[in-house]
C-alpha atoms as a PDB file:
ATOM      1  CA  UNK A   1      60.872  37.362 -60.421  1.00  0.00           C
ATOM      2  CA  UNK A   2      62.079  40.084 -57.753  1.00  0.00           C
ATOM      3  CA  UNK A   3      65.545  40.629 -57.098  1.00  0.00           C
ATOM      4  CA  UNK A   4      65.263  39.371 -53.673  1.00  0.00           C
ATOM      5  CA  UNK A   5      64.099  35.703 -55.235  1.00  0.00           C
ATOM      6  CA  UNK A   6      66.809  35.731 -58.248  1.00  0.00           C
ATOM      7  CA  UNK A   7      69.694  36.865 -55.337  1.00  0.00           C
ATOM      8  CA  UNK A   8      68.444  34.017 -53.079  1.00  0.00           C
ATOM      9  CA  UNK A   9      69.254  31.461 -56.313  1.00  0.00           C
ATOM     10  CA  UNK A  10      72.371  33.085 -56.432  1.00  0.00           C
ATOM     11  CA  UNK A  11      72.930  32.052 -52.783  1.00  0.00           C
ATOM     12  CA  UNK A  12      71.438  28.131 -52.989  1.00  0.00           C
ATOM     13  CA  UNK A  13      73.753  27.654 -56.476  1.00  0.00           C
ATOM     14  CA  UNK A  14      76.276  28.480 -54.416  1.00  0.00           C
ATOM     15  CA  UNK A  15      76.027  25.921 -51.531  1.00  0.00           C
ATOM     16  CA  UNK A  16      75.836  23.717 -54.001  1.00  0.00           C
ATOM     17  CA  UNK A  17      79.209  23.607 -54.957  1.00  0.00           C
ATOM     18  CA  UNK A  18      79.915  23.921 -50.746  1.00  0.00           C
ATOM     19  CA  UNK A  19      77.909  21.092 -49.296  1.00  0.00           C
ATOM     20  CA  UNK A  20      79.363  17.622 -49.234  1.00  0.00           C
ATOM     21  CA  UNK A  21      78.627  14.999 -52.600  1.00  0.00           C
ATOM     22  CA  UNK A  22      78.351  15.531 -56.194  1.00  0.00           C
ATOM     23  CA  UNK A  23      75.823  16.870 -58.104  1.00  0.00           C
ATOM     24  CA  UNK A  24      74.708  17.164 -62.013  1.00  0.00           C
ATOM     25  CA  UNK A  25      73.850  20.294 -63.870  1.00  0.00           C
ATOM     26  CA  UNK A  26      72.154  19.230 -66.917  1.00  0.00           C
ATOM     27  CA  UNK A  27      72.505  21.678 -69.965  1.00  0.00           C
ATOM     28  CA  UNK A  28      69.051  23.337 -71.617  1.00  0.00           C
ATOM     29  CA  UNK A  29      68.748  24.572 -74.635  1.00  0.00           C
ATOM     30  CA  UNK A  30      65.440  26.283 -74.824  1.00  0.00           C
ATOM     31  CA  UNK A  31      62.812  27.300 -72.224  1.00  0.00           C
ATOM     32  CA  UNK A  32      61.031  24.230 -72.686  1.00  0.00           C
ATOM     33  CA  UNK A  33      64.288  21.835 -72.072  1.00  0.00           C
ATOM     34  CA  UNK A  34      64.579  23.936 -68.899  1.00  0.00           C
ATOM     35  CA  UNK A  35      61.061  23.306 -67.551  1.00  0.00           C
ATOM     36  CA  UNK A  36      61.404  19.664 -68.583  1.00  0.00           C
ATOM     37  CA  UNK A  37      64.506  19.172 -66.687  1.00  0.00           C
ATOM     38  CA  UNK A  38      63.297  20.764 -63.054  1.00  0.00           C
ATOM     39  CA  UNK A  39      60.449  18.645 -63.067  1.00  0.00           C
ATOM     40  CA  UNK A  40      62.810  15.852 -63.648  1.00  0.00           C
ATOM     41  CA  UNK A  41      64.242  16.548 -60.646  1.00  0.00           C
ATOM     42  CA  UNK A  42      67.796  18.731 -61.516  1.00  0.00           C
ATOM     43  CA  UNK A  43      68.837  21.018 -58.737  1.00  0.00           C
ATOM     44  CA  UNK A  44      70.467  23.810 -61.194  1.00  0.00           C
ATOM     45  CA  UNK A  45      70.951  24.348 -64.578  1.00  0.00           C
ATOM     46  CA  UNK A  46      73.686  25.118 -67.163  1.00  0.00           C
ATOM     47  CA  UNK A  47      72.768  27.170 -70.837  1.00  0.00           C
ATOM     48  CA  UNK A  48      75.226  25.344 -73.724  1.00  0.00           C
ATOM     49  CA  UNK A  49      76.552  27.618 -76.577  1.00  0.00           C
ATOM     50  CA  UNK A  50      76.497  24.592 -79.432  1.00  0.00           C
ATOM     51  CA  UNK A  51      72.545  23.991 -77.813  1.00  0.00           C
ATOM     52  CA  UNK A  52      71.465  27.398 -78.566  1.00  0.00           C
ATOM     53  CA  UNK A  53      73.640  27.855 -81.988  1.00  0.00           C
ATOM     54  CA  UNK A  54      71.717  24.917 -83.522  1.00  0.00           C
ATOM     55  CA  UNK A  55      68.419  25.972 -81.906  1.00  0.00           C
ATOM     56  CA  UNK A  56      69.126  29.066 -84.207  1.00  0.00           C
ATOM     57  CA  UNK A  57      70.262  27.269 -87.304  1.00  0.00           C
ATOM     58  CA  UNK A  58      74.003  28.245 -86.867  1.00  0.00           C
ATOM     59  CA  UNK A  59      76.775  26.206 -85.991  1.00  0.00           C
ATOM     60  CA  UNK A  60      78.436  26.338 -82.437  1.00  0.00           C
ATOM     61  CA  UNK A  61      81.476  28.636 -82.304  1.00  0.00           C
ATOM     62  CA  UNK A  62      82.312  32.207 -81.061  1.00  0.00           C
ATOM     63  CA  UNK A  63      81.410  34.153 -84.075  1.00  0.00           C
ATOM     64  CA  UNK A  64      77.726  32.484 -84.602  1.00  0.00           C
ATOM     65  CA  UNK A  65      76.238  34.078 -81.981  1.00  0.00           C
ATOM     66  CA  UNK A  66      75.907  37.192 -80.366  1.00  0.00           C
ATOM     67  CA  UNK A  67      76.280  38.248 -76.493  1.00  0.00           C
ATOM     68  CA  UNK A  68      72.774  39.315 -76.880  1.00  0.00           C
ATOM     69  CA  UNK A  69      71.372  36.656 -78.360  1.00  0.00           C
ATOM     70  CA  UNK A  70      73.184  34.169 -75.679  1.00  0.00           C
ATOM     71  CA  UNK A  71      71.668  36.666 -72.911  1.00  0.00           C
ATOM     72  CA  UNK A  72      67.646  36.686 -74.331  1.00  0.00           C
ATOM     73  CA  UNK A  73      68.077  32.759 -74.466  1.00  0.00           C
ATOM     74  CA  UNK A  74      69.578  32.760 -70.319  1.00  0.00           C
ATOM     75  CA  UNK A  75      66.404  35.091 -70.007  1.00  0.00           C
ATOM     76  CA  UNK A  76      64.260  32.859 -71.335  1.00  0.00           C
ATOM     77  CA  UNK A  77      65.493  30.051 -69.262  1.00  0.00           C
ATOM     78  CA  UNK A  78      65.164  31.598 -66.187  1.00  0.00           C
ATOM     79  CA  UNK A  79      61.466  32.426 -66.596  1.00  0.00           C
ATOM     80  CA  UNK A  80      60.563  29.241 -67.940  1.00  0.00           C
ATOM     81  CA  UNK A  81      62.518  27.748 -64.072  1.00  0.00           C
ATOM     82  CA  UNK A  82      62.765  28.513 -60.738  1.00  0.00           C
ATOM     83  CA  UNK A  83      66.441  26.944 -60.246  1.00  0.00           C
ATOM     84  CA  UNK A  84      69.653  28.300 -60.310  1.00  0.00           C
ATOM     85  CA  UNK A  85      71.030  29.097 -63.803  1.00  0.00           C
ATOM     86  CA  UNK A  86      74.393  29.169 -65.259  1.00  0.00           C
ATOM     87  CA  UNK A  87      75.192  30.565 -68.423  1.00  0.00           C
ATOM     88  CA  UNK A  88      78.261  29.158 -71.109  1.00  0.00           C
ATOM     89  CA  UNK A  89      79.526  32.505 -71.585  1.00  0.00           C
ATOM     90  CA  UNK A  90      82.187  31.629 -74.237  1.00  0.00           C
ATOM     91  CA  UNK A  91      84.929  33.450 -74.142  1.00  0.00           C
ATOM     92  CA  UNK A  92      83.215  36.054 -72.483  1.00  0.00           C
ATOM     93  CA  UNK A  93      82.530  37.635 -76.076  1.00  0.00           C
ATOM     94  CA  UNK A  94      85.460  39.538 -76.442  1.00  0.00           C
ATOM     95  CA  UNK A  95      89.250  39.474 -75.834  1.00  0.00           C
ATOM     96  CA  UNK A  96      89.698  42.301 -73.302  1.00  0.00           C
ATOM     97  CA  UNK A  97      90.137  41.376 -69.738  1.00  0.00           C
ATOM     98  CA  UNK A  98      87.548  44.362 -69.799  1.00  0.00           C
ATOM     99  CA  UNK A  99      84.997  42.960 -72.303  1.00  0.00           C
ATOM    100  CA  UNK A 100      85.122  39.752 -69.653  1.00  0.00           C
ATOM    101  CA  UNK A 101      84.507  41.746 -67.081  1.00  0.00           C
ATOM    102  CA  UNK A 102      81.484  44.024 -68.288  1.00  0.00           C
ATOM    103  CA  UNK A 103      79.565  40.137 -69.804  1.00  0.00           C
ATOM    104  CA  UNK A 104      79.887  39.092 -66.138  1.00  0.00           C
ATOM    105  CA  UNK A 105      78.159  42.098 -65.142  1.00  0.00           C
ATOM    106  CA  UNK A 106      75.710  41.477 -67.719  1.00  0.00           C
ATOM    107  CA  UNK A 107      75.187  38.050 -67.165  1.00  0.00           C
ATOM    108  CA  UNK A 108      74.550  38.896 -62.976  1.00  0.00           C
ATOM    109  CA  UNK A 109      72.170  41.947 -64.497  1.00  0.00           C
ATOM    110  CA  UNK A 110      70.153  38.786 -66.098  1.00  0.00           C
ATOM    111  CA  UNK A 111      69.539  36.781 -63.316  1.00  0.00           C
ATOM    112  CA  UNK A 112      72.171  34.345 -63.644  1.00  0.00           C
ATOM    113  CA  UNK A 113      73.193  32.525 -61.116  1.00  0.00           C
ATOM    114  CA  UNK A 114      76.601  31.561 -62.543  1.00  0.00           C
ATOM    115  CA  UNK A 115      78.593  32.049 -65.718  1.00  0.00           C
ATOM    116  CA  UNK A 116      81.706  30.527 -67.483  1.00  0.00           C
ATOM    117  CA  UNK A 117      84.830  31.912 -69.366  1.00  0.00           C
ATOM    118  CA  UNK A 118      86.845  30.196 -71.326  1.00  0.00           C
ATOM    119  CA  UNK A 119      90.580  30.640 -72.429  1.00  0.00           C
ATOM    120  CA  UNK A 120      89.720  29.387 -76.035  1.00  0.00           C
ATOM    121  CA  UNK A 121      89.945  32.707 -78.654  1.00  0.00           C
ATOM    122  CA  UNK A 122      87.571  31.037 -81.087  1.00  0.00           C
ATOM    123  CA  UNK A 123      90.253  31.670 -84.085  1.00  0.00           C
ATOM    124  CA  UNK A 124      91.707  28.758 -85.770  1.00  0.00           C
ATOM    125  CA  UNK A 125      95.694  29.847 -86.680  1.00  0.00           C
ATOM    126  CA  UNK A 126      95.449  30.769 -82.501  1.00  0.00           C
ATOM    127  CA  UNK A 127      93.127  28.894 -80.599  1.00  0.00           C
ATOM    128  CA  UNK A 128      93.852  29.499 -76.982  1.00  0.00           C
ATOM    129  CA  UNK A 129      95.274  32.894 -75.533  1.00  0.00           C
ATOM    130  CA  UNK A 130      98.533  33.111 -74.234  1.00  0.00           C
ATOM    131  CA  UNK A 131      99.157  32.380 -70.011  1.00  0.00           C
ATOM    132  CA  UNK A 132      99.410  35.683 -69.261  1.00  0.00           C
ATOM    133  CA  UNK A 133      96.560  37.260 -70.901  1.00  0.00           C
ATOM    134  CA  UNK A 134      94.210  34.144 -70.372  1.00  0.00           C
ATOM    135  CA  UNK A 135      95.081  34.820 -66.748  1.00  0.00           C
ATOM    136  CA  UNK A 136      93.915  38.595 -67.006  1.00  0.00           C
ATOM    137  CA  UNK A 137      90.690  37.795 -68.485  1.00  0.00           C
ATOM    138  CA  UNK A 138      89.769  35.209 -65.313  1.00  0.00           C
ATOM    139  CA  UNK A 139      91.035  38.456 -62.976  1.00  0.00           C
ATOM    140  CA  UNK A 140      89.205  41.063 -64.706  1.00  0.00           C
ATOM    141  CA  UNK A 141      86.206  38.247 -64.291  1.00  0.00           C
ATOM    142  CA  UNK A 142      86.861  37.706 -61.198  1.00  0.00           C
ATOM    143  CA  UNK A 143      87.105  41.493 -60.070  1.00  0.00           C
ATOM    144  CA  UNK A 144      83.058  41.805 -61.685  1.00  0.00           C
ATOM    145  CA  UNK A 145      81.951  39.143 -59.426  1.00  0.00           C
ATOM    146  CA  UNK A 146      83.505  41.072 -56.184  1.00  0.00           C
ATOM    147  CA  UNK A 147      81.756  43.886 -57.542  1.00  0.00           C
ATOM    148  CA  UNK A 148      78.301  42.527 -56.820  1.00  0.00           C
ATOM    149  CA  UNK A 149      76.632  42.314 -53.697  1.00  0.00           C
ATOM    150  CA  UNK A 150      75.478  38.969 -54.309  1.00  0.00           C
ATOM    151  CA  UNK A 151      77.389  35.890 -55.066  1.00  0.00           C
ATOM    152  CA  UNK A 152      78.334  34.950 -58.832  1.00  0.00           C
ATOM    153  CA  UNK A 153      79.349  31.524 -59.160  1.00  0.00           C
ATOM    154  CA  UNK A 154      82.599  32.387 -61.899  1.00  0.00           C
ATOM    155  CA  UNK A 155      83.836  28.846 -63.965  1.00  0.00           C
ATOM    156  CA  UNK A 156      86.750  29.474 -65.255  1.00  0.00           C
ATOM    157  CA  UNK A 157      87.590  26.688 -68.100  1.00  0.00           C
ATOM    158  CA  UNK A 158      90.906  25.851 -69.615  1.00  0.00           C
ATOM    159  CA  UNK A 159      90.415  24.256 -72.967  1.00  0.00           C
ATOM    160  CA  UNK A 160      93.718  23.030 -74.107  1.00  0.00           C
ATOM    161  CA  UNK A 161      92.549  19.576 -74.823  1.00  0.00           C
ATOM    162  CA  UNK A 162      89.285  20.379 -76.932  1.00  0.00           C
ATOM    163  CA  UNK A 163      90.962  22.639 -79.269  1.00  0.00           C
ATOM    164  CA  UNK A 164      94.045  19.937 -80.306  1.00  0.00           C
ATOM    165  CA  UNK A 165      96.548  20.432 -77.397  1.00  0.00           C
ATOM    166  CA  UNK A 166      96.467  17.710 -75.421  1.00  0.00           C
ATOM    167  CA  UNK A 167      99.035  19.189 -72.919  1.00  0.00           C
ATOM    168  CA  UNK A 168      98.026  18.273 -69.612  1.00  0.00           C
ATOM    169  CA  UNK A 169     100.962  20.267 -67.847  1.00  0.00           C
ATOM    170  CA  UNK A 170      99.568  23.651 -69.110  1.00  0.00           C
ATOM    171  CA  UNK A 171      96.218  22.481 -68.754  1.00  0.00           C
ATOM    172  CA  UNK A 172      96.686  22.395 -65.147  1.00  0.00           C
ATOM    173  CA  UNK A 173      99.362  25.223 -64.850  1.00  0.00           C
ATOM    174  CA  UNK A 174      96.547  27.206 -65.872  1.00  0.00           C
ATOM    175  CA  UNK A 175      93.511  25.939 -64.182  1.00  0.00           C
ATOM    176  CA  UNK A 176      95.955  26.450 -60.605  1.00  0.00           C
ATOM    177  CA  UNK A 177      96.440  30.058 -61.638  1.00  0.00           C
ATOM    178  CA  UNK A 178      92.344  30.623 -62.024  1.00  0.00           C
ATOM    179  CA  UNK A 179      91.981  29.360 -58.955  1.00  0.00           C
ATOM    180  CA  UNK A 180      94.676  31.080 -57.254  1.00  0.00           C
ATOM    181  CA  UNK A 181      93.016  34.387 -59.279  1.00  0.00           C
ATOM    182  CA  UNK A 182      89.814  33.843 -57.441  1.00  0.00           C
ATOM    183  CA  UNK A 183      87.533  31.295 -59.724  1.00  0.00           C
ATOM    184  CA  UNK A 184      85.068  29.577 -58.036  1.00  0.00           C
ATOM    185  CA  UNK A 185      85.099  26.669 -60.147  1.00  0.00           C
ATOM    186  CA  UNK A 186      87.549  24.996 -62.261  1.00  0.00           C
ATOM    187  CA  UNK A 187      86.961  23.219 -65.796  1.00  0.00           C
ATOM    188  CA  UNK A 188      89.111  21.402 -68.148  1.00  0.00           C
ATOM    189  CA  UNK A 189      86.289  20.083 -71.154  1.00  0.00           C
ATOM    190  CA  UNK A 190      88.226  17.088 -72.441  1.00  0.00           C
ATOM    191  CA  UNK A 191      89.926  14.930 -69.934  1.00  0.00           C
ATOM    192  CA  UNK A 192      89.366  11.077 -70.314  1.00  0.00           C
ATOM    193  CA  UNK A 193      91.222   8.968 -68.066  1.00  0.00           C
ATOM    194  CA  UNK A 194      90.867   8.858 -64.124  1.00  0.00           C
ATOM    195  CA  UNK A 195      94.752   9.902 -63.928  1.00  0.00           C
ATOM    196  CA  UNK A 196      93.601  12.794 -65.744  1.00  0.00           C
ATOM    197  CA  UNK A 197      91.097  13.936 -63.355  1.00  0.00           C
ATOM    198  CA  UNK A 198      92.404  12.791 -60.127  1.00  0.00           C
ATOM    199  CA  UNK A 199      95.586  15.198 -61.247  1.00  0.00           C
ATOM    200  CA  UNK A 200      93.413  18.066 -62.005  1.00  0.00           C
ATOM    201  CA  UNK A 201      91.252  17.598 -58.701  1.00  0.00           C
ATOM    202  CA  UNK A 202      94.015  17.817 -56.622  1.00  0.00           C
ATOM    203  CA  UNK A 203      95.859  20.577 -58.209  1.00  0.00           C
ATOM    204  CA  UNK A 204      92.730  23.081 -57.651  1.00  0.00           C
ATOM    205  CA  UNK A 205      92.209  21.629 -54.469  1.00  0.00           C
ATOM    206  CA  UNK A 206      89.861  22.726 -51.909  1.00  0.00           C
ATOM    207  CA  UNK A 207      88.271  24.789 -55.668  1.00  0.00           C
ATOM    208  CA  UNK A 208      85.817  22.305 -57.159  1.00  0.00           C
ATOM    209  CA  UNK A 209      86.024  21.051 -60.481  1.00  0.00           C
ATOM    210  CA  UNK A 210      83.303  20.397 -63.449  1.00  0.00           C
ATOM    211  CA  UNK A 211      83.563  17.135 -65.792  1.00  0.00           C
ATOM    212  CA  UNK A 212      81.912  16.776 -68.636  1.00  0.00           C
ATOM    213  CA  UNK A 213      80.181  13.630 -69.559  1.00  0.00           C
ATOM    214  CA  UNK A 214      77.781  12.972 -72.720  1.00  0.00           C
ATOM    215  CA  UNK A 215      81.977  13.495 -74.662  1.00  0.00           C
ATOM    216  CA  UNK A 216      83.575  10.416 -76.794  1.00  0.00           C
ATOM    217  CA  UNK A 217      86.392   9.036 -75.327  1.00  0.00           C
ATOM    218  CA  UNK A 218      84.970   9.658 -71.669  1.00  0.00           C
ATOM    219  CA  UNK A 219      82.694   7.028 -69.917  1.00  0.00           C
ATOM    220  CA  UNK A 220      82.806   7.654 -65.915  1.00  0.00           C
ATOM    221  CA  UNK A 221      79.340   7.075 -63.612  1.00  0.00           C
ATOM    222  CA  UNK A 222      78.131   9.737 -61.149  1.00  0.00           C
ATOM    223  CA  UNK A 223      79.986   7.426 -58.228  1.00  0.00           C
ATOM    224  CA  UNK A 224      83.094   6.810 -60.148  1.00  0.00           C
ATOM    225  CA  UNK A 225      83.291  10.807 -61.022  1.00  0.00           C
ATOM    226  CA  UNK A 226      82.503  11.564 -56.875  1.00  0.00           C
ATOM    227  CA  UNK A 227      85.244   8.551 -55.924  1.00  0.00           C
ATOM    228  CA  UNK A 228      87.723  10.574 -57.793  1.00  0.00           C
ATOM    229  CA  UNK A 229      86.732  13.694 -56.010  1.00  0.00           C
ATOM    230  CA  UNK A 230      84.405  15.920 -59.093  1.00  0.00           C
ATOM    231  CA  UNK A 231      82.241  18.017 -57.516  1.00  0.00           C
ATOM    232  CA  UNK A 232      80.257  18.721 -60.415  1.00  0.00           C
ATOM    233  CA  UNK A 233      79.222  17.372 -63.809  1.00  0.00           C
ATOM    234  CA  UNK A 234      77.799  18.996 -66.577  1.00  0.00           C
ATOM    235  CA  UNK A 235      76.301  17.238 -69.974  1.00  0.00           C
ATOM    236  CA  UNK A 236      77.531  20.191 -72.897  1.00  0.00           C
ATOM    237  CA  UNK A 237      75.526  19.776 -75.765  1.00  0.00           C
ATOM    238  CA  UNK A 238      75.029  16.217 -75.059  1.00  0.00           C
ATOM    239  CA  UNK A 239      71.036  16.337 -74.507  1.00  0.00           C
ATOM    240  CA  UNK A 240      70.733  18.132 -77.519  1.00  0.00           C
ATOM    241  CA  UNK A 241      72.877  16.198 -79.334  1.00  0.00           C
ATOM    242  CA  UNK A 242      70.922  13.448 -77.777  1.00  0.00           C
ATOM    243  CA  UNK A 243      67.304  14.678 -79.015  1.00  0.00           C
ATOM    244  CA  UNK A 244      68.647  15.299 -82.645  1.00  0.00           C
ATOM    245  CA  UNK A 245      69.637  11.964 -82.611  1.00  0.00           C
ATOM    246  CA  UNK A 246      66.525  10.587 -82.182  1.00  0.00           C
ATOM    247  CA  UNK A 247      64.888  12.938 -84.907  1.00  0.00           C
ATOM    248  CA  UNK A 248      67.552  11.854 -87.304  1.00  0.00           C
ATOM    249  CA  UNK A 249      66.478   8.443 -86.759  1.00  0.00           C
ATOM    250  CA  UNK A 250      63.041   9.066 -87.333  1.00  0.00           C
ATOM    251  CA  UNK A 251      63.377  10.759 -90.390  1.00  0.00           C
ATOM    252  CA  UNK A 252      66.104   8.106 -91.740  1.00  0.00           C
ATOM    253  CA  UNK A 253      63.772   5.639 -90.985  1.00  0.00           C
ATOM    254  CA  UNK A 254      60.618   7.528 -93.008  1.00  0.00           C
ATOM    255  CA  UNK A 255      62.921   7.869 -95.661  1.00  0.00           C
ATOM    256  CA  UNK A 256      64.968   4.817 -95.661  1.00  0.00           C
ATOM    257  CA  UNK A 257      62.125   1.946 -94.959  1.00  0.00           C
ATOM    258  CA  UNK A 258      58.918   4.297 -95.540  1.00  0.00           C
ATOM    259  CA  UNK A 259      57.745   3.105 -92.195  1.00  0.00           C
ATOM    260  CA  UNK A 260      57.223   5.213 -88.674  1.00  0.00           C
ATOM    261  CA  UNK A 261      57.200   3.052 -86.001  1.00  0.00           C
ATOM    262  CA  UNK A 262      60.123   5.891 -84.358  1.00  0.00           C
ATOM    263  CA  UNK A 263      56.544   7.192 -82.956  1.00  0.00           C
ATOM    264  CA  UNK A 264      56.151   4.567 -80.823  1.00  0.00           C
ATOM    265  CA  UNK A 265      59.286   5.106 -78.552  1.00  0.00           C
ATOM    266  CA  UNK A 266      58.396   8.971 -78.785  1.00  0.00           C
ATOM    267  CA  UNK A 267      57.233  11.085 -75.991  1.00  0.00           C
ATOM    268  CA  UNK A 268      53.454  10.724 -75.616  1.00  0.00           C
ATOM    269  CA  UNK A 269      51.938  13.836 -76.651  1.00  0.00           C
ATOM    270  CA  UNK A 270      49.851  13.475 -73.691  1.00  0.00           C
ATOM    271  CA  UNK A 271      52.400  13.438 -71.404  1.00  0.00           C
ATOM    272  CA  UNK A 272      54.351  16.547 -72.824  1.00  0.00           C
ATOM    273  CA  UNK A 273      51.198  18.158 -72.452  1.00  0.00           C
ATOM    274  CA  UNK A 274      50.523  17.644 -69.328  1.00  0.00           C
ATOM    275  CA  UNK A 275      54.018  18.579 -67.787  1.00  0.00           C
ATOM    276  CA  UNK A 276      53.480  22.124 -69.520  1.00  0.00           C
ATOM    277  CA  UNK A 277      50.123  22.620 -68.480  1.00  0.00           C
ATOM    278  CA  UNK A 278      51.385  21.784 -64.506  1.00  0.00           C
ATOM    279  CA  UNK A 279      54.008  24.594 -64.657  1.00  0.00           C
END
């Protein structure tokens, strides 16, 4: 794909979030997931961390895998698509404001249409960095994107309530300062209720904001989530989570009943066939 191509993606990812109505970005895990989900009718696209950790046999979390690995898998995805693509970039794969800044460039270097940083540290005793330097990080971020003569669609996520603070008040303190930094989008993985949300919409007001759906606890439609004002909703590792569910069940049910009537509700072989052979 030229440059010219991958920067006009850039540009249509973009509107996205500008133009008027809500909009999901479903979240691949491989190159096939990709391909499956344009043809199914998805306007962009969103990589997921825990997705590609147990694509690799490794559990989900910032030390499992590497910046390069994340960046061969958002490689992958883009050739295997011809939407816009934006990657979970962790914590941007380092604590520097500086390491942030040089995965952005990285991630834009890929073909990426978007990326996400995150104020979680990935360490258990600490989980979340402190205001100030949190804050740094989504600057330095910020700055990289500037820095390119093409947009880069910069999420900047707060994750208080995923990582056992369920303060609400720093939540948004700290979304409102990302914003005010220069993020293009705001995420808070985590909130539940509609109070929740309508609060965090209007605090990062006229920024849009990414839910999550596919969490427990958290059961909103696509025209409840646009009532409330979400611009955009993304699925985590919900799909995946989704498609190991149904292998689970199929091999419980092998196991369990020595039957394996699972195949009839699978995907016709067929059918999968078919929609790879058409790309």
């Amino acid at each position: 794909m030229s440059n010219q191509s991958s920067h006009t993606k850039n540009h249509i990812f973009q509107q996205l979030h500008q133009q008027s109505g809500i909009f999901v970005i479903p979240n691949p895990w491989d190159a096939g997931s990709a391909c499956l989900l344009e043809k199914l009718g998805f306007k962009a696209l969103a990589t997921t961390s825990a997705g590609l950790a147990f694509s690799l046999a490794k559990p989900d979390g910032h030390a499992s895998i590497k910046r390069e690995q994340a960046l061969e898998n958002v490689k992958a995805i883009i050739s295997a698509t011809s939407l816009p693509v934006s990657a979970d970039l962790e914590n941007g794969y380092g604590d520097s404001p500086e390491t942030c800044a040089e995965t952005i460039l990285l991630a834009a270097k890929s073909g990426l249409s978007g990326g996400s940083i995150e104020d979680a540290t990935g360490r258990p005793d600490s989980p979340i960095y402190p205001f100030e330097q949190a804050l740094e990080r989504v600057k330095a971020a910020v700055a990289a994107t500037k820095s390119l003569p093409y947009p880069f669609t910069l999420t900047a996520r707060a994750e208080n309530l995923i990582y056992g603070r369920p303060n609400l008040a720093d939540t948004i303190k700290r979304l409102e300062a990302y914003a005010d930094a220069g993020a293009d989008v705001l995420f808070a993985p985590g909130l539940k209720t509609a109070e929740e949300i309508s609060a965090v919409v209007k605090a990062v007001a006229p920024r849009p904001l990414n839910v999550i759906m596919g969490m427990a606890g958290s059961s909103f439609s696509i025209t409840q989530l646009e009532d409330l004002g979400v611009k955009r909703i993304s699925l985590g590792s919900s799909l995946v989570r989704a498609a190991y569910g149904a292998f689970f069940r199929a091999v419980e049910e092998m196991q369990t009943k020595g039957t394996f009537s699972y195949a009839i509700e699978a995907k016709p072989y067929a059918d999968l066939n078919k929609l790879f052979n058409d790309r």
